[in-house]
C-alpha atoms as a PDB file:
ATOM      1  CA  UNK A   1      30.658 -19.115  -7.654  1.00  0.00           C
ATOM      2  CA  UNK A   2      31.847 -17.285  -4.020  1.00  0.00           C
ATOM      3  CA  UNK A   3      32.267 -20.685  -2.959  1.00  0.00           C
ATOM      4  CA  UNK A   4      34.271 -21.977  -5.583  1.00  0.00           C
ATOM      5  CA  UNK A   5      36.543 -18.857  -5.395  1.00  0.00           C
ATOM      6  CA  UNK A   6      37.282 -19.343  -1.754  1.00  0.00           C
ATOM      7  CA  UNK A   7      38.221 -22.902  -1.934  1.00  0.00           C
ATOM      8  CA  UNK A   8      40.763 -21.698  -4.955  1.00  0.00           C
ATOM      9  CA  UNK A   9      41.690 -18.939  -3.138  1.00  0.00           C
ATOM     10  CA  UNK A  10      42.554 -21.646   0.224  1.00  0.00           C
ATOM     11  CA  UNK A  11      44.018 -23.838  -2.015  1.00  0.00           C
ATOM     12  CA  UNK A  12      46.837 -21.131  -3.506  1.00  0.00           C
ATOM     13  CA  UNK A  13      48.065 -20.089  -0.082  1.00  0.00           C
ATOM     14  CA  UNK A  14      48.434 -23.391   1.151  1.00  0.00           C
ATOM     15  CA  UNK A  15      50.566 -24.341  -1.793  1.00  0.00           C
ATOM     16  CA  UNK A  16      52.131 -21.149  -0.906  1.00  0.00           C
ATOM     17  CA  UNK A  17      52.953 -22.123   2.646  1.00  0.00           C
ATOM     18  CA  UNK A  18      53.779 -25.843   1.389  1.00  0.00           C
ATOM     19  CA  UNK A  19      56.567 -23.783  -0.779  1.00  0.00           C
ATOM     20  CA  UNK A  20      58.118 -21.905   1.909  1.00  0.00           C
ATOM     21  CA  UNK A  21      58.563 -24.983   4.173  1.00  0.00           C
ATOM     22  CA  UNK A  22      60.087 -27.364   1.836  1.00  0.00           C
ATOM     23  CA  UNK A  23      62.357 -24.780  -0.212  1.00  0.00           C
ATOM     24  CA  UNK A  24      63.289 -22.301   2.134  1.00  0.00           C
ATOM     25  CA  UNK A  25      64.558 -19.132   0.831  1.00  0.00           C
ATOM     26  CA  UNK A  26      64.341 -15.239   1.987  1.00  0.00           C
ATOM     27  CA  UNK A  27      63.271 -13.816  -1.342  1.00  0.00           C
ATOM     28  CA  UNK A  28      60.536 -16.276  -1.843  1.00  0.00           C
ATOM     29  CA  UNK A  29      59.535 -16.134   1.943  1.00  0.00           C
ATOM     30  CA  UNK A  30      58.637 -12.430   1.109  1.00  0.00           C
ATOM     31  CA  UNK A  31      57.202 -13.032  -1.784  1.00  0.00           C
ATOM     32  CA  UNK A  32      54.792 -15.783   0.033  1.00  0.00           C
ATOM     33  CA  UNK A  33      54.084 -13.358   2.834  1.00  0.00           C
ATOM     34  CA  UNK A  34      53.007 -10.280   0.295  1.00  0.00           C
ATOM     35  CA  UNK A  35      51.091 -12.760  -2.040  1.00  0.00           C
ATOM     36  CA  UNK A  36      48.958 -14.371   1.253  1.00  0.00           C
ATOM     37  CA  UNK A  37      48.206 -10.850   2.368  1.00  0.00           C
ATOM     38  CA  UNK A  38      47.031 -10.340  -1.179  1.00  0.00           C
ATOM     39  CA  UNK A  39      44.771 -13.345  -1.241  1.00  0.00           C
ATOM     40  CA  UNK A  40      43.823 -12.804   2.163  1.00  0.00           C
ATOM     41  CA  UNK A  41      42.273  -9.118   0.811  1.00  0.00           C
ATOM     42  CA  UNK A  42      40.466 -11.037  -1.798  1.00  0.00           C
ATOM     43  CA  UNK A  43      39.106 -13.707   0.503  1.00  0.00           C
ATOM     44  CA  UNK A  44      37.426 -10.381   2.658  1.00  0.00           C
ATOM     45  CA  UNK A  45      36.199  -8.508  -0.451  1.00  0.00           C
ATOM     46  CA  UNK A  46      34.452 -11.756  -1.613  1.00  0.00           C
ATOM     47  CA  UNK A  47      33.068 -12.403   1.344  1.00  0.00           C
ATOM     48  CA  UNK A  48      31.582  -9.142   2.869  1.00  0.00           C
ATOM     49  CA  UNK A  49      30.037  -9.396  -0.847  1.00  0.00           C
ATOM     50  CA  UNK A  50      28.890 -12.605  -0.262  1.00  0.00           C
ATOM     51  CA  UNK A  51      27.024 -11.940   2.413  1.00  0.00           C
ATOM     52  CA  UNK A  52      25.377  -8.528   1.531  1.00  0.00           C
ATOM     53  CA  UNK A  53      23.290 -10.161  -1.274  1.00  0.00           C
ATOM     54  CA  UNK A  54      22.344 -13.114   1.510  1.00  0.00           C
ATOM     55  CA  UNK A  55      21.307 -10.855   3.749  1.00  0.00           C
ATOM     56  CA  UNK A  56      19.460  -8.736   0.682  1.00  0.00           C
ATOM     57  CA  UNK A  57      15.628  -9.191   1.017  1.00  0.00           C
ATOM     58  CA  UNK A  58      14.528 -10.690  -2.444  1.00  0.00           C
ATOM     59  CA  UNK A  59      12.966  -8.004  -4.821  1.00  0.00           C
ATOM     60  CA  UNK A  60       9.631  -9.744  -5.886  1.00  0.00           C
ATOM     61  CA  UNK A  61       7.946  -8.072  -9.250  1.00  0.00           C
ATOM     62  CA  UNK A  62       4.309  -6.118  -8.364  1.00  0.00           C
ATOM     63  CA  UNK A  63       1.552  -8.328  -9.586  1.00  0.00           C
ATOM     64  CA  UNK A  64      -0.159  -6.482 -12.239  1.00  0.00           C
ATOM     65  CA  UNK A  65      -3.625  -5.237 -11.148  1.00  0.00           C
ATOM     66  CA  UNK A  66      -6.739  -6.993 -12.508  1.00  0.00           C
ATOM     67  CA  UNK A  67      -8.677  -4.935 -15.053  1.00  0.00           C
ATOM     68  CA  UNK A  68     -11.021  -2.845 -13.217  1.00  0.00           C
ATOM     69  CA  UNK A  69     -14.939  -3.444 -14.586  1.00  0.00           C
ATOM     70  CA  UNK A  70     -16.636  -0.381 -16.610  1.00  0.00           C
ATOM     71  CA  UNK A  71     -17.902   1.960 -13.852  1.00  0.00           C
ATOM     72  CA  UNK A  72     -21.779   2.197 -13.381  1.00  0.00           C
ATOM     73  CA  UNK A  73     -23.902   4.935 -14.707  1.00  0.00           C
ATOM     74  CA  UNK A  74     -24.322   7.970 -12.672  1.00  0.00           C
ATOM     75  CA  UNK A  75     -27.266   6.617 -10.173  1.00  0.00           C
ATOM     76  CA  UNK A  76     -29.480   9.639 -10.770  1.00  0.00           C
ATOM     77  CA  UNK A  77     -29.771   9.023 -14.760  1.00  0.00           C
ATOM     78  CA  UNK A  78     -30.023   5.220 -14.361  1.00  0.00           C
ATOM     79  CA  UNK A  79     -33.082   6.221 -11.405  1.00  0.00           C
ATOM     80  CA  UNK A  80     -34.683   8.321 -14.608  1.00  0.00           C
ATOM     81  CA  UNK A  81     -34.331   5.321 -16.933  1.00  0.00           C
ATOM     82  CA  UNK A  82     -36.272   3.553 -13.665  1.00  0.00           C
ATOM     83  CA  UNK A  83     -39.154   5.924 -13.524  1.00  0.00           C
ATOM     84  CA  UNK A  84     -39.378   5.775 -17.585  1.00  0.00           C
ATOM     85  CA  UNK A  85     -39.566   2.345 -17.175  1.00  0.00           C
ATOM     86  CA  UNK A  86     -42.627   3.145 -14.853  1.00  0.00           C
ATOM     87  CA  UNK A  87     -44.168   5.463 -17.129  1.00  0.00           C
ATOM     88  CA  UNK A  88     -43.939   2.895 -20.005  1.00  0.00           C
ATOM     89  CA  UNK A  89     -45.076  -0.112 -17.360  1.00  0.00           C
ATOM     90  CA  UNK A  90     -48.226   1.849 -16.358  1.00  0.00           C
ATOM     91  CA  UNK A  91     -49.037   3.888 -19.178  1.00  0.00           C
ATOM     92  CA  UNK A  92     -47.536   2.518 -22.488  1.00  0.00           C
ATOM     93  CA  UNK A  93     -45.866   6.242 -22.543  1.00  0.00           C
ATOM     94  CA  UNK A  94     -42.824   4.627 -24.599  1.00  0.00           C
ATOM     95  CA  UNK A  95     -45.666   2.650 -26.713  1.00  0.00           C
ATOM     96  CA  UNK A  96     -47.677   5.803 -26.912  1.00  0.00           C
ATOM     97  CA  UNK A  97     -44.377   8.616 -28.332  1.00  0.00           C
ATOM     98  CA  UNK A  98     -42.784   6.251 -30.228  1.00  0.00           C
ATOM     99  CA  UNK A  99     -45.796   5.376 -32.746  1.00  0.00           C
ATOM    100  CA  UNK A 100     -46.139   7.083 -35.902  1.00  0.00           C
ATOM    101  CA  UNK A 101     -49.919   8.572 -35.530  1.00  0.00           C
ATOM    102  CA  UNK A 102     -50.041  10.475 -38.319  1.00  0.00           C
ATOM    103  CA  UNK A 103     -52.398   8.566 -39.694  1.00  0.00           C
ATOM    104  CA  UNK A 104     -54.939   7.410 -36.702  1.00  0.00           C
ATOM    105  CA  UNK A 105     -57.691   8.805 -36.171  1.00  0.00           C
ATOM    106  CA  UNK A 106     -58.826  11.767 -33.601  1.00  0.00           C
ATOM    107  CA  UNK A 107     -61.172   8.804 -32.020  1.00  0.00           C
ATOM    108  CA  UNK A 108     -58.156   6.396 -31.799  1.00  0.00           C
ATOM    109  CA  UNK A 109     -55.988   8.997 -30.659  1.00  0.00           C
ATOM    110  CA  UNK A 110     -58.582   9.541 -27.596  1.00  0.00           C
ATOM    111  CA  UNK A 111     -58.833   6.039 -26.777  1.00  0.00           C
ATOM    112  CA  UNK A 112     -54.951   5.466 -26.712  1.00  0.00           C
ATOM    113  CA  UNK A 113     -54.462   8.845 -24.572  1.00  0.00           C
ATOM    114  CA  UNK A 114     -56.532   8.213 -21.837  1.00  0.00           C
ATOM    115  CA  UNK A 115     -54.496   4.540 -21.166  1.00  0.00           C
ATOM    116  CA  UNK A 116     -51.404   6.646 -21.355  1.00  0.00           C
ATOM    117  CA  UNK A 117     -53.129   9.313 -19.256  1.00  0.00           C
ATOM    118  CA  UNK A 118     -54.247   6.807 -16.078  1.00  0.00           C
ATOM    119  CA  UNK A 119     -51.055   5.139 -16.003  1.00  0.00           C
ATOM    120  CA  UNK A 120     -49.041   7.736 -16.351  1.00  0.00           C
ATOM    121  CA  UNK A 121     -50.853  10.236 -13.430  1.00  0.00           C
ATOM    122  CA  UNK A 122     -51.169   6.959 -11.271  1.00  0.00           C
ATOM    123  CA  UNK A 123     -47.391   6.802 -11.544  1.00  0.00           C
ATOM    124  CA  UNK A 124     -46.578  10.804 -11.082  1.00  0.00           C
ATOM    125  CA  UNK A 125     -49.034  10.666  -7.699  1.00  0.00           C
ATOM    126  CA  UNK A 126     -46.962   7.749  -6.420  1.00  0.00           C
ATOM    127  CA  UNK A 127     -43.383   9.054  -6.922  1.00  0.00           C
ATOM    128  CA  UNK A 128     -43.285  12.890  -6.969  1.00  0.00           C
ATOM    129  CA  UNK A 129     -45.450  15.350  -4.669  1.00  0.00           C
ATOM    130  CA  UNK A 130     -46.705  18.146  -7.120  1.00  0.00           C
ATOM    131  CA  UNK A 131     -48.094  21.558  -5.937  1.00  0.00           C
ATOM    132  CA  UNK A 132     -49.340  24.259  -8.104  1.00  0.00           C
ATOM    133  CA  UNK A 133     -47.169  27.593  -8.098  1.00  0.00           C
ATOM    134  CA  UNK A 134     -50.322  29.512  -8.257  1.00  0.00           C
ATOM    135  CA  UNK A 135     -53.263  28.331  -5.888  1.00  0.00           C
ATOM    136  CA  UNK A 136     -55.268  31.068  -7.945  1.00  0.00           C
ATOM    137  CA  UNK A 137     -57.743  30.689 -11.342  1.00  0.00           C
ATOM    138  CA  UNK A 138     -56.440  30.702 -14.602  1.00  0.00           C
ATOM    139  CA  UNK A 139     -57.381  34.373 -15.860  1.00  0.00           C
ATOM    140  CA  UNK A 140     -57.037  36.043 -12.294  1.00  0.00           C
ATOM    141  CA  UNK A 141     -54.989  38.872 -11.797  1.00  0.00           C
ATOM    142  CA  UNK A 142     -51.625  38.198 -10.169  1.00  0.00           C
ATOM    143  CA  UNK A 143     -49.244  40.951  -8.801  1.00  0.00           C
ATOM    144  CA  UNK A 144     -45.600  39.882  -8.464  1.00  0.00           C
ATOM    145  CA  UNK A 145     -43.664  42.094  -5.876  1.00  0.00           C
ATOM    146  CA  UNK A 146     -40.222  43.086  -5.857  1.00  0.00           C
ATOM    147  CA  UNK A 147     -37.863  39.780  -5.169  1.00  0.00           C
ATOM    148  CA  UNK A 148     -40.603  36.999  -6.696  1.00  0.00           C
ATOM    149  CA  UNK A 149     -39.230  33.839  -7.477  1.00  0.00           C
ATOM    150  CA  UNK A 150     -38.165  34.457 -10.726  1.00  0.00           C
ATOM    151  CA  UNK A 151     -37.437  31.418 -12.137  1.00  0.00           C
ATOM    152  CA  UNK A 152     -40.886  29.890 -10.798  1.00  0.00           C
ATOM    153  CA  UNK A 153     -42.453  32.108 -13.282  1.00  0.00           C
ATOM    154  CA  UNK A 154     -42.591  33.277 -17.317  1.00  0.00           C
ATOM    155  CA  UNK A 155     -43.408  36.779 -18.016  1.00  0.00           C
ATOM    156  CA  UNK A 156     -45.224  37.444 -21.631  1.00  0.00           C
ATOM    157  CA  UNK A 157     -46.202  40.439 -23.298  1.00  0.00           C
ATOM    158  CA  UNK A 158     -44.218  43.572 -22.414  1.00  0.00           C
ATOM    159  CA  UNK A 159     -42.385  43.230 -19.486  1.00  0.00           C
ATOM    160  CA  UNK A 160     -41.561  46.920 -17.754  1.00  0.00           C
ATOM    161  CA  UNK A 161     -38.238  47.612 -16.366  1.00  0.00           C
ATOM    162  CA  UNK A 162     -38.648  46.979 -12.625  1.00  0.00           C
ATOM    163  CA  UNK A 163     -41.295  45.003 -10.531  1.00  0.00           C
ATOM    164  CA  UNK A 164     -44.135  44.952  -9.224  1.00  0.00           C
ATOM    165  CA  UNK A 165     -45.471  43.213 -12.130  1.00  0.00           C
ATOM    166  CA  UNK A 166     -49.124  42.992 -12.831  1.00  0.00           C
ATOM    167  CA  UNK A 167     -50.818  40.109 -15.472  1.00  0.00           C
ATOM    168  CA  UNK A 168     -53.477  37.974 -15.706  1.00  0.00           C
ATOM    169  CA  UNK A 169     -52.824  34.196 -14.977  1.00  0.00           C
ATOM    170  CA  UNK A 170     -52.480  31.990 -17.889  1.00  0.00           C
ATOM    171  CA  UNK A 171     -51.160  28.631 -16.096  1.00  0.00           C
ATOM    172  CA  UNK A 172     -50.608  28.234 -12.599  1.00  0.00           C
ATOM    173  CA  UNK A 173     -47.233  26.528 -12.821  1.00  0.00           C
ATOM    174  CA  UNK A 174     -46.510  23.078 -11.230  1.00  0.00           C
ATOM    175  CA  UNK A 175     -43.747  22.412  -8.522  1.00  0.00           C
ATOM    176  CA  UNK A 176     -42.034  19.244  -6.731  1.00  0.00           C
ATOM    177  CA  UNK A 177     -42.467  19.112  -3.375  1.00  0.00           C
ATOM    178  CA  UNK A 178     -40.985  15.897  -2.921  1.00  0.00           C
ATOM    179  CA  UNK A 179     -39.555  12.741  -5.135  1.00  0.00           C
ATOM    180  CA  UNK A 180     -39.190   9.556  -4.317  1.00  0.00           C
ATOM    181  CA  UNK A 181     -37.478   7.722  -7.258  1.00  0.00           C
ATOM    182  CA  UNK A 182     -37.936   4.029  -8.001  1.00  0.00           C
ATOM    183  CA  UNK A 183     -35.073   1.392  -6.888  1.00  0.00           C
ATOM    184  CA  UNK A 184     -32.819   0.546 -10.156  1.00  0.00           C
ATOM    185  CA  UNK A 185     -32.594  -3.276 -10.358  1.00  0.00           C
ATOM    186  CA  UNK A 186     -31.424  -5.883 -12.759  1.00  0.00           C
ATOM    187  CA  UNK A 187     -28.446  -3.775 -14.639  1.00  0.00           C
ATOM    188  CA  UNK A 188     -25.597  -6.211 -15.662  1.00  0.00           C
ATOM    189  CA  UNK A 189     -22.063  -4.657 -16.836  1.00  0.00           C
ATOM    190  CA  UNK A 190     -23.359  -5.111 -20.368  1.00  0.00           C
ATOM    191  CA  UNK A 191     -26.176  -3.437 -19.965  1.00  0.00           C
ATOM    192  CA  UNK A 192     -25.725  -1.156 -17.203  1.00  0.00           C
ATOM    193  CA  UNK A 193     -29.356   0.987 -18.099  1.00  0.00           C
ATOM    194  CA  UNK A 194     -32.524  -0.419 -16.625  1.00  0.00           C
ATOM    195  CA  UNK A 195     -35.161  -2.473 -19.152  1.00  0.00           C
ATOM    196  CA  UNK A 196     -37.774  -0.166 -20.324  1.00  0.00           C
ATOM    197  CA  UNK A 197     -39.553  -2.643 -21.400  1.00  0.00           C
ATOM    198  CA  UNK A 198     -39.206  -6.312 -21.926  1.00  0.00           C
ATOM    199  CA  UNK A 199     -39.641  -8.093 -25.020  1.00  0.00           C
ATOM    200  CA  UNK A 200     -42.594 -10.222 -25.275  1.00  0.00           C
ATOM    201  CA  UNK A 201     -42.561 -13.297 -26.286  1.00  0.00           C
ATOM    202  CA  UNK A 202     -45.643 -15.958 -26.612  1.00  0.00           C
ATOM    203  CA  UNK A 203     -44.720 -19.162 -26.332  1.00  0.00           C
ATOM    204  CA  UNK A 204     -46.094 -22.217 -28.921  1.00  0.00           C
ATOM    205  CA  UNK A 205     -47.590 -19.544 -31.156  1.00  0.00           C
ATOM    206  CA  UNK A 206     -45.160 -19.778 -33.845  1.00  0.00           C
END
């Protein structure tokens, strides 16, 4: 369109100047002159113009961002699905809690609790370091001083005012010395929680 106007704009002043030469006359030499100086104006606007939006860099719209995936679980509760897993693997604890044994039998409960209790203590001894709080006997007499851990122990009965506190020892407590938690493996973004346990299926016994 700048280029067109130009041209046009050319065009006019050399009719112009064409006018003055063949019909000389002092009124429309003025006029010429004042119109040209006009056009001339015009030509300078349009072009400075012109060449501000060439020079321009070219705005180019933002892609949009791809749509971020679901984040993971936290990796410490997906870890506890892990060792659950473990527990069920070894020791059919899942198997074992989620049956309804009200009505089985003391002798069936036995049999079932000492699967769940091998696999179960095989698994503990392999991932966590346990210590008793209390190297003592249950039923010894235990004296806890002024600044005792208290949130390693539970005080029963009537508990005076201050410490030292003086009892008999009904459990000894249990405490983690270290943990090593199982590797999580095979989560997907659908199903971002580790298998407990897989589905069985026997094939050619339908």
């Amino acid at each position: 369109m700048v280029k067109k106007l130009l041209m046009g704009t050319g065009g006019l002043v050399l009719a112009l100047n064409a006018s003055a030469i063949f019909y000389p006359d002092p009124n429309l030499n003025a006029g010429i002159e004042v119109s040209s100086a006009l056009l001339g104006l015009v030509v300078l606007f349009f072009a400075a113009k012109a060449s501000t939006q060439q020079g321009a860099p070219a705005v180019e719209s933002a892609p949009m961002p791809p749509c971020a995936p679901p984040p993971p679980p936290p990796r410490a509760e997906a870890e506890i699905v892990a060792f659950l897993a473990l527990l069920q693997e070894q020791g059919r604890l899942v198997d074992f809690v989620k049956e309804d044994v009200a009505g089985a039998s003391d002798q069936q409960l036995g049999v079932a609790a000492r699967v769940v209790h091998a696999g179960c203590r095989k698994v503990l001894e392999e991932y966590f370091e346990i210590a008793a709080i209390h190297t003592g006997n249950e039923g010894d007499n235990v004296v806890l001083a002024s600044g005792y851990d208290a949130a390693a122990h539970r005080l029963l009965g009537a508990v005076p005012e201050n410490p030292p506190y003086t009892g008999k020892l009904i459990h000894p407590g249990w405490v983690a010395r270290s943990v090593k938690l199982p590797r999580v493996t095979g989560t997907t973004d659908q199903r971002p929680w580790p298998v407990l346990a897989p589905a069985e299926v026997e094939l050619g016994a339908a």
